[in-house]
C-alpha atoms as a PDB file:
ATOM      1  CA  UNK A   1      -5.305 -41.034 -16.442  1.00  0.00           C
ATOM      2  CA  UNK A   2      -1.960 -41.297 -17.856  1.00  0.00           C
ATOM      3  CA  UNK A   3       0.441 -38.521 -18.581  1.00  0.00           C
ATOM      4  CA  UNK A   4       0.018 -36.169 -21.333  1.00  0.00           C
ATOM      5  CA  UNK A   5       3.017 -35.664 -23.846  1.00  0.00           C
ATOM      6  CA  UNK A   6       1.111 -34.634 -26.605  1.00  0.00           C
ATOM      7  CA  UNK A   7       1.537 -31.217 -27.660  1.00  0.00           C
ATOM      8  CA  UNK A   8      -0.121 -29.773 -30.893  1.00  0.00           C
ATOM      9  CA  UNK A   9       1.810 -27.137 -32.554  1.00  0.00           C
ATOM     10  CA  UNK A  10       0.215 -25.544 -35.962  1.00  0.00           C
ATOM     11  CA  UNK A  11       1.014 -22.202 -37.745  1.00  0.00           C
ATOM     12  CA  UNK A  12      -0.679 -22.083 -41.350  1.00  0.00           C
ATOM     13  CA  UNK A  13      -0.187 -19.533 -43.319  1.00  0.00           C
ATOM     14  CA  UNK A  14      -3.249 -20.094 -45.547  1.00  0.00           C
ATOM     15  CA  UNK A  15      -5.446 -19.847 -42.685  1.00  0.00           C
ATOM     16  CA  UNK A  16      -4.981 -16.177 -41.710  1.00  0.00           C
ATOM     17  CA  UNK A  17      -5.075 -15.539 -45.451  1.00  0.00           C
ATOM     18  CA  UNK A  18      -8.434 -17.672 -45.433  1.00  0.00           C
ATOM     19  CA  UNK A  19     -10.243 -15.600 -42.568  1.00  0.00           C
ATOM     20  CA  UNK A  20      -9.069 -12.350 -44.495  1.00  0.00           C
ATOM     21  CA  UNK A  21     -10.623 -13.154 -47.384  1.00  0.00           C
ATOM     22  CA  UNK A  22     -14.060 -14.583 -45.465  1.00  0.00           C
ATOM     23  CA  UNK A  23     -14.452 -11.347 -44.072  1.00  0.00           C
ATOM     24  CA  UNK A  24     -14.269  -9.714 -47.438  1.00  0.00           C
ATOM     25  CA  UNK A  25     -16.492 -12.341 -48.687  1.00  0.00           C
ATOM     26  CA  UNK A  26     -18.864 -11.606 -45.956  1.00  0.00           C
ATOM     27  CA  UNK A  27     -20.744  -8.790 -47.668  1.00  0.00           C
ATOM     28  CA  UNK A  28     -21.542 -11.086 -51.391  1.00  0.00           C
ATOM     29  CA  UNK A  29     -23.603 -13.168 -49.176  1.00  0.00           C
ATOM     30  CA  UNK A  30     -27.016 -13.046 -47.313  1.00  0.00           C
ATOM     31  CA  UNK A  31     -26.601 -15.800 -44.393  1.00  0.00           C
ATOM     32  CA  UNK A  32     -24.136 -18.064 -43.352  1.00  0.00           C
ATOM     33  CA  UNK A  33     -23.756 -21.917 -43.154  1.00  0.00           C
ATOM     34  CA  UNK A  34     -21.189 -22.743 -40.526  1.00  0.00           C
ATOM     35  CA  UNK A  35     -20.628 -26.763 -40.214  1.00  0.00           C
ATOM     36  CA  UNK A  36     -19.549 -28.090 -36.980  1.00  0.00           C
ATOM     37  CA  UNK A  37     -18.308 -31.787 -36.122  1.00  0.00           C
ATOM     38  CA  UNK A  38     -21.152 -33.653 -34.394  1.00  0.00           C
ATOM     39  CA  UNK A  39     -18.578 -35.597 -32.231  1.00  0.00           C
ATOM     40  CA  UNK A  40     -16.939 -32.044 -31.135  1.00  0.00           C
ATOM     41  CA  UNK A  41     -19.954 -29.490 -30.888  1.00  0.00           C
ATOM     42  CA  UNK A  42     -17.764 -27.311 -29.079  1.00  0.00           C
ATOM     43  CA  UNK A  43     -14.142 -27.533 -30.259  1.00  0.00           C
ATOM     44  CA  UNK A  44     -14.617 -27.670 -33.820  1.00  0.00           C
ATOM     45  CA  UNK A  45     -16.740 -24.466 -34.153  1.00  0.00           C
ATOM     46  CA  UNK A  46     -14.492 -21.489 -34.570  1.00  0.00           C
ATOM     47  CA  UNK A  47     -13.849 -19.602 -31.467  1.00  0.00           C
ATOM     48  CA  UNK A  48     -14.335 -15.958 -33.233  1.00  0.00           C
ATOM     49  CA  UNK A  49     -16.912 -16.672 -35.753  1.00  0.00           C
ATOM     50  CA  UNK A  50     -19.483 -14.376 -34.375  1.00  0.00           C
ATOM     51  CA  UNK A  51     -16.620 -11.869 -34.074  1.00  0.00           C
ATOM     52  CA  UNK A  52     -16.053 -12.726 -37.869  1.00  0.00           C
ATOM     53  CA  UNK A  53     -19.780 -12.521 -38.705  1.00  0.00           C
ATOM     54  CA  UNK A  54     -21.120  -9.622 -36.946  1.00  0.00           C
ATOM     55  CA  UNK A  55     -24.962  -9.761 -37.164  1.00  0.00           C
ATOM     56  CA  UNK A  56     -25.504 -11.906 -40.303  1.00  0.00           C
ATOM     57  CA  UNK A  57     -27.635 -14.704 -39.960  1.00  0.00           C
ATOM     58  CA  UNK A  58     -26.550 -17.786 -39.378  1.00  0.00           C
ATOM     59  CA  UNK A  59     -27.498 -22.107 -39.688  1.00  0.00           C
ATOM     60  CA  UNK A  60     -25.546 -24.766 -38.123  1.00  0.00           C
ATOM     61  CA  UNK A  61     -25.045 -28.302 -39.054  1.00  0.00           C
ATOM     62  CA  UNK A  62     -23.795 -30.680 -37.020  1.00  0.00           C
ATOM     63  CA  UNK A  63     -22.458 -32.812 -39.606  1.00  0.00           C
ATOM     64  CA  UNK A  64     -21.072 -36.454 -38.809  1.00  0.00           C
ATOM     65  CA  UNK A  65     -24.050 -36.641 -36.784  1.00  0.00           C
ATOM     66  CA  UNK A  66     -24.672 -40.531 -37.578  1.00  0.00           C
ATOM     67  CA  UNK A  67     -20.880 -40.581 -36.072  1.00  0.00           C
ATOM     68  CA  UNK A  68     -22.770 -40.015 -32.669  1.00  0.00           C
ATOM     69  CA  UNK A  69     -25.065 -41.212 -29.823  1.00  0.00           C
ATOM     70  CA  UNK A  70     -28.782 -39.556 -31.421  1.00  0.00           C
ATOM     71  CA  UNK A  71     -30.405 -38.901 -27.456  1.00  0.00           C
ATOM     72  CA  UNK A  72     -26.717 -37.488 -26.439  1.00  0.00           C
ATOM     73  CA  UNK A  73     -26.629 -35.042 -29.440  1.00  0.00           C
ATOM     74  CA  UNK A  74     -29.649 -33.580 -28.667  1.00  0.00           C
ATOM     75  CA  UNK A  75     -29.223 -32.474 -25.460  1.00  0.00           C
ATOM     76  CA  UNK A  76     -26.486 -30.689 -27.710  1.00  0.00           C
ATOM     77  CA  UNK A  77     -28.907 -29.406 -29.877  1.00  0.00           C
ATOM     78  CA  UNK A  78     -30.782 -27.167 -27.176  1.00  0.00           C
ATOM     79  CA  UNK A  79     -27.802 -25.873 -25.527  1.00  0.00           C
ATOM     80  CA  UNK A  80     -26.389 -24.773 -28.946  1.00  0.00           C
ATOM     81  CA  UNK A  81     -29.278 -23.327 -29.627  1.00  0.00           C
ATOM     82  CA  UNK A  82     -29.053 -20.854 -26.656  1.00  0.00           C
ATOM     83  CA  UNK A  83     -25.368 -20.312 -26.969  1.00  0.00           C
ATOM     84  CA  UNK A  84     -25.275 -19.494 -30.402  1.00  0.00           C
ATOM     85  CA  UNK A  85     -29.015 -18.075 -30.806  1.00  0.00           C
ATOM     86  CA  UNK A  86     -29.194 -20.147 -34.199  1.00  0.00           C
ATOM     87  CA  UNK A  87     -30.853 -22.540 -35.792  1.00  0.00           C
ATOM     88  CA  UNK A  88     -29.210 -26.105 -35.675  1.00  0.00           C
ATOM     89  CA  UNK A  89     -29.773 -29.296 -38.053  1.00  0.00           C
ATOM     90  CA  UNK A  90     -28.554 -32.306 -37.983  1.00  0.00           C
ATOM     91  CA  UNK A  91     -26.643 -34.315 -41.406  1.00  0.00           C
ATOM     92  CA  UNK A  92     -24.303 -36.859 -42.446  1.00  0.00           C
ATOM     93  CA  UNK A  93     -22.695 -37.574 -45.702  1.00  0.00           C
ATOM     94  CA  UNK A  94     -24.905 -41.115 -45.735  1.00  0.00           C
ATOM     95  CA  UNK A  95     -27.755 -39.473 -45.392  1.00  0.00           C
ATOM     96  CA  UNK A  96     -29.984 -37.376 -48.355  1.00  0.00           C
ATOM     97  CA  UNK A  97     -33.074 -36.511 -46.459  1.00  0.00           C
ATOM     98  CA  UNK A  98     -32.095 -33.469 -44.791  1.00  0.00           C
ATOM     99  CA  UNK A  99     -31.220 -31.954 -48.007  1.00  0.00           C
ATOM    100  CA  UNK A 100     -34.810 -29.890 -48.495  1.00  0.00           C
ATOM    101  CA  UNK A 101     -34.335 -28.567 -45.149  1.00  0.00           C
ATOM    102  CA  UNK A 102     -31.154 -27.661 -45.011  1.00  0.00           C
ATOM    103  CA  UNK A 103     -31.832 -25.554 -48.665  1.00  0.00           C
ATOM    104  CA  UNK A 104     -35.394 -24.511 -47.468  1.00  0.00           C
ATOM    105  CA  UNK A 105     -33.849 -23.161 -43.983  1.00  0.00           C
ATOM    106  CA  UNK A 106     -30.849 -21.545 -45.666  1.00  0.00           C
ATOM    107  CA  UNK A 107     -32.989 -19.380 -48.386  1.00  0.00           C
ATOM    108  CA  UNK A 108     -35.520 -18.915 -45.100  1.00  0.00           C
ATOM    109  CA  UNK A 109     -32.579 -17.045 -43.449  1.00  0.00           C
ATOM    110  CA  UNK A 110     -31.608 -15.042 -46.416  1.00  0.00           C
ATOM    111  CA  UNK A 111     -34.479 -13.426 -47.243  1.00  0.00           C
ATOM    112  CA  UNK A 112     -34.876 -10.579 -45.242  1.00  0.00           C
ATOM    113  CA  UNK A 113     -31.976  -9.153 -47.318  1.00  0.00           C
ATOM    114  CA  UNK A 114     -32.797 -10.081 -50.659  1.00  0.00           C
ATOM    115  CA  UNK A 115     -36.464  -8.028 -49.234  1.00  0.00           C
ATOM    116  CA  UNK A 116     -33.958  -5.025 -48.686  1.00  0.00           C
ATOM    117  CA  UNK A 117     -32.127  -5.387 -52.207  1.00  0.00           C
ATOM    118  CA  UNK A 118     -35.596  -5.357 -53.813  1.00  0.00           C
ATOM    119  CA  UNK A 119     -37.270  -2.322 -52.140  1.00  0.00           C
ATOM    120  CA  UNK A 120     -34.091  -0.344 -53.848  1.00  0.00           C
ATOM    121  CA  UNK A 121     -35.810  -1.683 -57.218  1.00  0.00           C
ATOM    122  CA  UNK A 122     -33.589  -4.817 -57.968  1.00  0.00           C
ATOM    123  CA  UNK A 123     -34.841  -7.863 -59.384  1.00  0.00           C
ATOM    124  CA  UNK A 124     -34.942 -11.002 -56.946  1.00  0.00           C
ATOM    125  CA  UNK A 125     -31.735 -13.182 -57.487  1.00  0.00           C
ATOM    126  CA  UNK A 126     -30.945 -16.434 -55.649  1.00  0.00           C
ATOM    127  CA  UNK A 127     -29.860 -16.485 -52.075  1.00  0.00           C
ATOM    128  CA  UNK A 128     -26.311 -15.939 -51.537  1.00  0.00           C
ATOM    129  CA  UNK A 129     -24.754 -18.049 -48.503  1.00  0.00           C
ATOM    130  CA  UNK A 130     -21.498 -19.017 -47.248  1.00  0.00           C
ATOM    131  CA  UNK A 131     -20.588 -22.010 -46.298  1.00  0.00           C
ATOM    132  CA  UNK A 132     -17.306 -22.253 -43.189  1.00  0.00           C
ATOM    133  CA  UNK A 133     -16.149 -24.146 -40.540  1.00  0.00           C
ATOM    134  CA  UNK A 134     -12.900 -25.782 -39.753  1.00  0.00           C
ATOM    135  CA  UNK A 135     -10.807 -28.138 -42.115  1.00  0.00           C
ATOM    136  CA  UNK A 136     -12.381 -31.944 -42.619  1.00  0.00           C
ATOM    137  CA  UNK A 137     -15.441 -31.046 -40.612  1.00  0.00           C
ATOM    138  CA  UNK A 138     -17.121 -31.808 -44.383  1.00  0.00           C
ATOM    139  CA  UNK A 139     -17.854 -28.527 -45.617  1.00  0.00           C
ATOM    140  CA  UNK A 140     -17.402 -29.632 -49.666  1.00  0.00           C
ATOM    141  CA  UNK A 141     -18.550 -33.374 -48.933  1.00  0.00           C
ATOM    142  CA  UNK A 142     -22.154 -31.174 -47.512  1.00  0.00           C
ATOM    143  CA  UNK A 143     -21.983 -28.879 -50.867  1.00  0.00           C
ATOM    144  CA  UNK A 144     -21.432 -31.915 -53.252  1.00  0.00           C
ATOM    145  CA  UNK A 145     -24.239 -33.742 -51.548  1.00  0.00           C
ATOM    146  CA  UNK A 146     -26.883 -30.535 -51.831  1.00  0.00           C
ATOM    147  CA  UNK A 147     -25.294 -30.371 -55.556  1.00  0.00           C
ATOM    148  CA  UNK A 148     -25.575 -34.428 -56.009  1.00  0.00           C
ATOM    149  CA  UNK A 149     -21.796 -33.910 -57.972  1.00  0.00           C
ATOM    150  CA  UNK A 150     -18.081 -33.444 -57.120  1.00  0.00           C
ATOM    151  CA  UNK A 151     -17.841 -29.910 -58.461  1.00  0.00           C
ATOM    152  CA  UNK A 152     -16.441 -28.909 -55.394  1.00  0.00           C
ATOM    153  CA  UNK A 153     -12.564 -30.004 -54.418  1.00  0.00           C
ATOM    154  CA  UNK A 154     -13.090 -32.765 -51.354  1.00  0.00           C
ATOM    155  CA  UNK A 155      -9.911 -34.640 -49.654  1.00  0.00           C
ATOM    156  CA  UNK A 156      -9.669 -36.811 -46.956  1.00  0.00           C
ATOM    157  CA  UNK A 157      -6.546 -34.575 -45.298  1.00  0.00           C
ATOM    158  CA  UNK A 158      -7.388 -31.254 -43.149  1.00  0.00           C
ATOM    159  CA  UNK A 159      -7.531 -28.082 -45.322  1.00  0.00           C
ATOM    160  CA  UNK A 160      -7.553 -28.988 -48.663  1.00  0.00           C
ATOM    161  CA  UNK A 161     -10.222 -26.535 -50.086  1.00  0.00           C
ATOM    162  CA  UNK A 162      -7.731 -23.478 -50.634  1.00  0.00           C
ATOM    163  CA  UNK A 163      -9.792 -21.474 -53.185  1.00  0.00           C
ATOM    164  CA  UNK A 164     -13.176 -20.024 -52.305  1.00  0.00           C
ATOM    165  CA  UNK A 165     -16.080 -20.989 -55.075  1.00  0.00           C
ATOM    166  CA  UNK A 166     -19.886 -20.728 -55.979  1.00  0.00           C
ATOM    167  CA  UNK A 167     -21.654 -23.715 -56.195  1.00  0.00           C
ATOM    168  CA  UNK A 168     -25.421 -23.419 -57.663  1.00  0.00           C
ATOM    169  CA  UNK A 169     -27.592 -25.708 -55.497  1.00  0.00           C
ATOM    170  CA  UNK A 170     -31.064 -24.766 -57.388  1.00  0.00           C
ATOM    171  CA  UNK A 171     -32.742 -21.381 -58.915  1.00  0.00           C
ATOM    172  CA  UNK A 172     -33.238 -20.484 -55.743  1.00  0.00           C
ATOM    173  CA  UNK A 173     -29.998 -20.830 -53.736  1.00  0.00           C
ATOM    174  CA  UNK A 174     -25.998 -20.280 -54.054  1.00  0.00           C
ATOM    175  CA  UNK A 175     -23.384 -21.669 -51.830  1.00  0.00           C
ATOM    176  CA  UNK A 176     -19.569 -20.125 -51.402  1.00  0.00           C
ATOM    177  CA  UNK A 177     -17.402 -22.824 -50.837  1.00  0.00           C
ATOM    178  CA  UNK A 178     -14.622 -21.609 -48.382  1.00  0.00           C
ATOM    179  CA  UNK A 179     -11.324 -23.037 -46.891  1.00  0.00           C
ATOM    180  CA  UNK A 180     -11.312 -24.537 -43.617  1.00  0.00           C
ATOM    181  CA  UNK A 181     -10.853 -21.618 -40.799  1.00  0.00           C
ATOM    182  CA  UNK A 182      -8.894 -22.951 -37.385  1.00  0.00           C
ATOM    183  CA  UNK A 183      -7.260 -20.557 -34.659  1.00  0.00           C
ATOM    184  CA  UNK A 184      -4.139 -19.587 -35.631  1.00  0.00           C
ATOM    185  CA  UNK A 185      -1.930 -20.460 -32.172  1.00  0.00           C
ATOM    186  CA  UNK A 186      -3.499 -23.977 -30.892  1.00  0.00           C
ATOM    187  CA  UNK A 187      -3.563 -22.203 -27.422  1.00  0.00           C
ATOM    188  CA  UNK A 188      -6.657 -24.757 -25.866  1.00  0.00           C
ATOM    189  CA  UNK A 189      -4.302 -27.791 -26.211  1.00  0.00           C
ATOM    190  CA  UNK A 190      -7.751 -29.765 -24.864  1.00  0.00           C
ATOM    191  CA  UNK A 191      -9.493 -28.604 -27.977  1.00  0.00           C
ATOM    192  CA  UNK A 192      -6.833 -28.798 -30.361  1.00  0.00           C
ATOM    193  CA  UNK A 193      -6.019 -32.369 -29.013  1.00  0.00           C
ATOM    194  CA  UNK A 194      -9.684 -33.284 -29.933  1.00  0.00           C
ATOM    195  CA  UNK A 195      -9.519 -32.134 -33.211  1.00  0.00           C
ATOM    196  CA  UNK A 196      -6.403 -34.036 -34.053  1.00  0.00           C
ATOM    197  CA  UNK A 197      -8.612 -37.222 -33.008  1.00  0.00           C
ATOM    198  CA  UNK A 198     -10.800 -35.914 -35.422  1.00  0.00           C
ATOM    199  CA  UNK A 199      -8.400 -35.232 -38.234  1.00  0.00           C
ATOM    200  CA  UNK A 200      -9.374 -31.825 -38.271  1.00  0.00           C
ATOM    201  CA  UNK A 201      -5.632 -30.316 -37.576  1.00  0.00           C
ATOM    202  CA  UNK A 202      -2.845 -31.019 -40.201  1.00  0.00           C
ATOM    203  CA  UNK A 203      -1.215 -34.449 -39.934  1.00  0.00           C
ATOM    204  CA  UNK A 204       2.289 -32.424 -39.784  1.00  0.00           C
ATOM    205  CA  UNK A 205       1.182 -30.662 -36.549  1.00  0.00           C
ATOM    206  CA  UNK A 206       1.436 -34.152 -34.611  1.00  0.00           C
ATOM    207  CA  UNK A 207       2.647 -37.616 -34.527  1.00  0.00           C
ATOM    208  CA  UNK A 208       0.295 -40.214 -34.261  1.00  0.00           C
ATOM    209  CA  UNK A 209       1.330 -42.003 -31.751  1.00  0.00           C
ATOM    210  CA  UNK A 210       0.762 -39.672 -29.006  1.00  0.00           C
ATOM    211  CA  UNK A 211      -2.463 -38.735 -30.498  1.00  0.00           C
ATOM    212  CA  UNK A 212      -3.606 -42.165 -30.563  1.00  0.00           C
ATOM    213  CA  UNK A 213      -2.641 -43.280 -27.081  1.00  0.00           C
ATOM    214  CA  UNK A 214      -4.173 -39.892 -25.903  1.00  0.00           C
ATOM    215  CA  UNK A 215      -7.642 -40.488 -27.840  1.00  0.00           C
ATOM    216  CA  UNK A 216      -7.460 -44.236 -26.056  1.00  0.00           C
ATOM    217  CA  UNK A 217      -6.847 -42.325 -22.493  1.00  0.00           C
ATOM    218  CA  UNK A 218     -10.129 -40.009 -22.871  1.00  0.00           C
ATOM    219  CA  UNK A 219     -12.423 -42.980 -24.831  1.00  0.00           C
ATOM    220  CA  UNK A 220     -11.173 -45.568 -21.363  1.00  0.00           C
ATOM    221  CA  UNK A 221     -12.060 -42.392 -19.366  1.00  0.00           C
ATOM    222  CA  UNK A 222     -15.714 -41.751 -20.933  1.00  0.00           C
ATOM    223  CA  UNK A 223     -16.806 -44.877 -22.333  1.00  0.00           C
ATOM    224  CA  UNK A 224     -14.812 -47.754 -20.671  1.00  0.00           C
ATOM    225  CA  UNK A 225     -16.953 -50.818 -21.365  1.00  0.00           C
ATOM    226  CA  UNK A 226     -17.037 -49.885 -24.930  1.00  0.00           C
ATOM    227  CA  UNK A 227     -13.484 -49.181 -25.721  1.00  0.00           C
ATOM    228  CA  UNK A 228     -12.290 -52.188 -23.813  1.00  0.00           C
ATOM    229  CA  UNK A 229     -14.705 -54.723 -24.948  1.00  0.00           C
ATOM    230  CA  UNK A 230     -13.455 -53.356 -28.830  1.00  0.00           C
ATOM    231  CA  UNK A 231     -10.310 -54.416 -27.968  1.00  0.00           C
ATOM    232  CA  UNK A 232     -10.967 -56.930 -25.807  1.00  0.00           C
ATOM    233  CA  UNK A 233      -8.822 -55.768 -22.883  1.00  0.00           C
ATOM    234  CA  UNK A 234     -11.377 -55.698 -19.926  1.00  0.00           C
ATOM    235  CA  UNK A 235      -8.684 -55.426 -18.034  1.00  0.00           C
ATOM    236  CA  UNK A 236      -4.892 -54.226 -17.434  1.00  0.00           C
ATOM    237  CA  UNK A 237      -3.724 -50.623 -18.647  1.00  0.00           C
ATOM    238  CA  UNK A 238      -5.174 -49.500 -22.070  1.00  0.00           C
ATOM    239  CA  UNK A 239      -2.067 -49.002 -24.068  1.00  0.00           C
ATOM    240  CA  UNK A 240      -0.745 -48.755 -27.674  1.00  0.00           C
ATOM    241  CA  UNK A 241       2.440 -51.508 -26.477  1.00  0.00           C
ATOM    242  CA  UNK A 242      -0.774 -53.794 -25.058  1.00  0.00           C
ATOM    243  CA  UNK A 243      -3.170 -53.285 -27.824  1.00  0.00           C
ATOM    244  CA  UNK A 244      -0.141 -54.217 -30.239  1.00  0.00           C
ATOM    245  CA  UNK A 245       0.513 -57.161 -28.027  1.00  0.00           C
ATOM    246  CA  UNK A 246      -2.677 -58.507 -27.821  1.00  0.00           C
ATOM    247  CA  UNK A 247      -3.148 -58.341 -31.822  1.00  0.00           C
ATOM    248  CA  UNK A 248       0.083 -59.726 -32.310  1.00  0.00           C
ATOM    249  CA  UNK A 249       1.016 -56.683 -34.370  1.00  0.00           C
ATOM    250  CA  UNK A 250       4.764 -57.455 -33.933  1.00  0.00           C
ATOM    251  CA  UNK A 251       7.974 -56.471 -35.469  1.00  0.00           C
ATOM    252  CA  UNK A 252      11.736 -57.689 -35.981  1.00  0.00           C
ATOM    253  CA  UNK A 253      12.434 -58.847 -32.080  1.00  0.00           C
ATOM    254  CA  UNK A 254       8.877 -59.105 -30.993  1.00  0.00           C
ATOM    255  CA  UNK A 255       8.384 -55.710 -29.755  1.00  0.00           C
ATOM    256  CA  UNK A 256       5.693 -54.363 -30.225  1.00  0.00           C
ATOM    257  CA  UNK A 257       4.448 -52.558 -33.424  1.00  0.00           C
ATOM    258  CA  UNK A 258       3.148 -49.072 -31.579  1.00  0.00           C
ATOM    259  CA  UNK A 259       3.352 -47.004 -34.721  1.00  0.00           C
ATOM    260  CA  UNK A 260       1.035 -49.774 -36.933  1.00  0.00           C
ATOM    261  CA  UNK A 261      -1.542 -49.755 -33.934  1.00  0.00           C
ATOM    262  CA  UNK A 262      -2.001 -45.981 -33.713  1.00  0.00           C
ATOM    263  CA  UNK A 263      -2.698 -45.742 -37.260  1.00  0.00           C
ATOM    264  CA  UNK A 264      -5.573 -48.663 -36.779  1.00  0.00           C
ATOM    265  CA  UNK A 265      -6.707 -47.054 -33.447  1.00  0.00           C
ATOM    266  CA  UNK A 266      -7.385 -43.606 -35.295  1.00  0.00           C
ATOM    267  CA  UNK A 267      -8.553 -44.806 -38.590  1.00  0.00           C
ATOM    268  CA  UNK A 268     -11.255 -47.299 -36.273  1.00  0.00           C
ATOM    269  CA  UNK A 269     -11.870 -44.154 -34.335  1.00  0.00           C
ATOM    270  CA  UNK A 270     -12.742 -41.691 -37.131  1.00  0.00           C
ATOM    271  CA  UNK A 271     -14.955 -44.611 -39.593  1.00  0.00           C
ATOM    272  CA  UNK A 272     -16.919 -44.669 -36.251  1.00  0.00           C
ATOM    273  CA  UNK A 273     -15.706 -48.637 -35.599  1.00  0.00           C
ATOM    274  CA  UNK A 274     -14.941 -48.354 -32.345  1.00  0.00           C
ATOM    275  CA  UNK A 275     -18.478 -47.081 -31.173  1.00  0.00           C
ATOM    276  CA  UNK A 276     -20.941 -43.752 -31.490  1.00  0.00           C
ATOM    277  CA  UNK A 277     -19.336 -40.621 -29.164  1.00  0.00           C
ATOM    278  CA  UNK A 278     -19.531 -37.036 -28.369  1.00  0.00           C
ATOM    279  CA  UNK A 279     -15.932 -35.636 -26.183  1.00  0.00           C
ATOM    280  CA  UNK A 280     -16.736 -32.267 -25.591  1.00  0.00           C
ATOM    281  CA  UNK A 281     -18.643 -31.942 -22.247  1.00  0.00           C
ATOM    282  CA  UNK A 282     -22.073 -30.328 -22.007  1.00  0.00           C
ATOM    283  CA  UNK A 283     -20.462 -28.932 -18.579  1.00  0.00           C
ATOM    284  CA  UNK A 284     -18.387 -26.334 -20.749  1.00  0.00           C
END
């Protein structure tokens, strides 16, 4: 495997600022909605959120599931389900079918509180949950699809929900829209490495060159056949300078165009071109 030079180096302020307010958030709400990446069921689900939760209850999506190999994620599915001792459901942003389940599971786990608020003699109100995870997993894309509008604010770029807001699903449920929460210091470079390939981690944190090259070293070291046979390089080293060459993506002097390639490589990558993949290992 070649050398790594890529080094991810990220220090948002509105991040910290973000997990302050969640935890002050935490006790308006009954349960909790944390969405994970389907492709990264490990490094894109916060490394403290059960320190930031405590005991409330919680349901995780795997979102950007149709992004993935179906029999791989589900060997996923039961080990997250042990780790995290929560329920986990599957969704997509293609996909409206898992809509009843996702609202039926969510008031399911809020009603042992809204039993608590009405033996002190309140009426019963809609469930209350809150919706995290880290930037661009697709928090607001999974809140406009439950809503079937764009009332909440969705960009392609990591962390652009800033503002925390309600979001009225149905009579019987409420979802709090929050910004993307990510680890202050990027100390698990492996992790935070993944989650640039993912465009989870500001585009100012890295170049994409590096990135790109690195996401073509772990995709030639997983899943060979289908990287190379994308690209149609079954043999020789897998390289930005080779990929360029062989798509005769060229410029002034014939060398070749790296910076053009990693921006196809990624953007191929992410729209799920290239093929269906989970990097994290089951082994961790």
């Amino acid at each position: 495997m070649k050398k790594d030079k890529l080094h991810i180096h990220w220090y948002p302020g509105h991040i910290a600022k973000a997990e302050r307010k969640l935890k002050e958030q935490l006790s308006l709400v009954d349960a909790v909605i944390e969405v994970i990446d389907a492709r990264l069921p490990l490094s894109s689900s916060y490394t403290n959120i059960t320190g930031l939760l405590g005991d409330k209850p919680r349901l995780i999506l795997l979102n950007k599931s149709d992004l993935t190999e179906r029999s791989e994620l589900k060997k996923w599915i039961k080990v997250l389900e042990e780790k995290f001792n929560a329920p986990i459901l599957l969704c997509d942003a293609k996909n409206s079918k898992d809509l009843n389940v996702i609202v039926k599971k969510a008031v399911e786990l809020s009603e042992p509180r809204i039993q608590a608020i009405m033996k002190k003699g309140l009426l019963r109100r809609p469930a209350r949950v809150m919706v995290v995870g880290m930037p661009n997993v697709g928090k607001s894309s999974i809140i406009n699809k439950l809503t079937r509008s764009s009332k909440t604010k969705i960009g392609a770029k990591a962390g652009v929900t800033r503002q925390q807001q309600w979001v009225r699903i149905n009579p019987q449920l409420e979802l709090l829209d929050t910004p993307g929460i990510i680890p202050m210091r990027q100390d698990n470079q492996e992790a935070a490495k993944k989650l640039a390939f993912v465009n989870s981690i500001s585009e100012n944190a890295y170049s994409n060159e590096p990135v790109a090259q690195e996401l073509l070293n772990m995709l030639d070291e997983r899943y060979p056949k289908i990287i190379r046979e994308y690209y149609g390089m079954p043999d020789g080293e897998l390289t930005l300078e080779n990929i360029a060459i062989k798509r005769n993506w060229l410029i002034s002097g014939g060398s070749p165009d790296t910076a053009r390639t990693a921006v196809y490589i990624l953007r191929d990558f992410r729209e799920g071109k290239i093929g269906k993949f989970i990097l994290d290992d089951l082994e961790e």
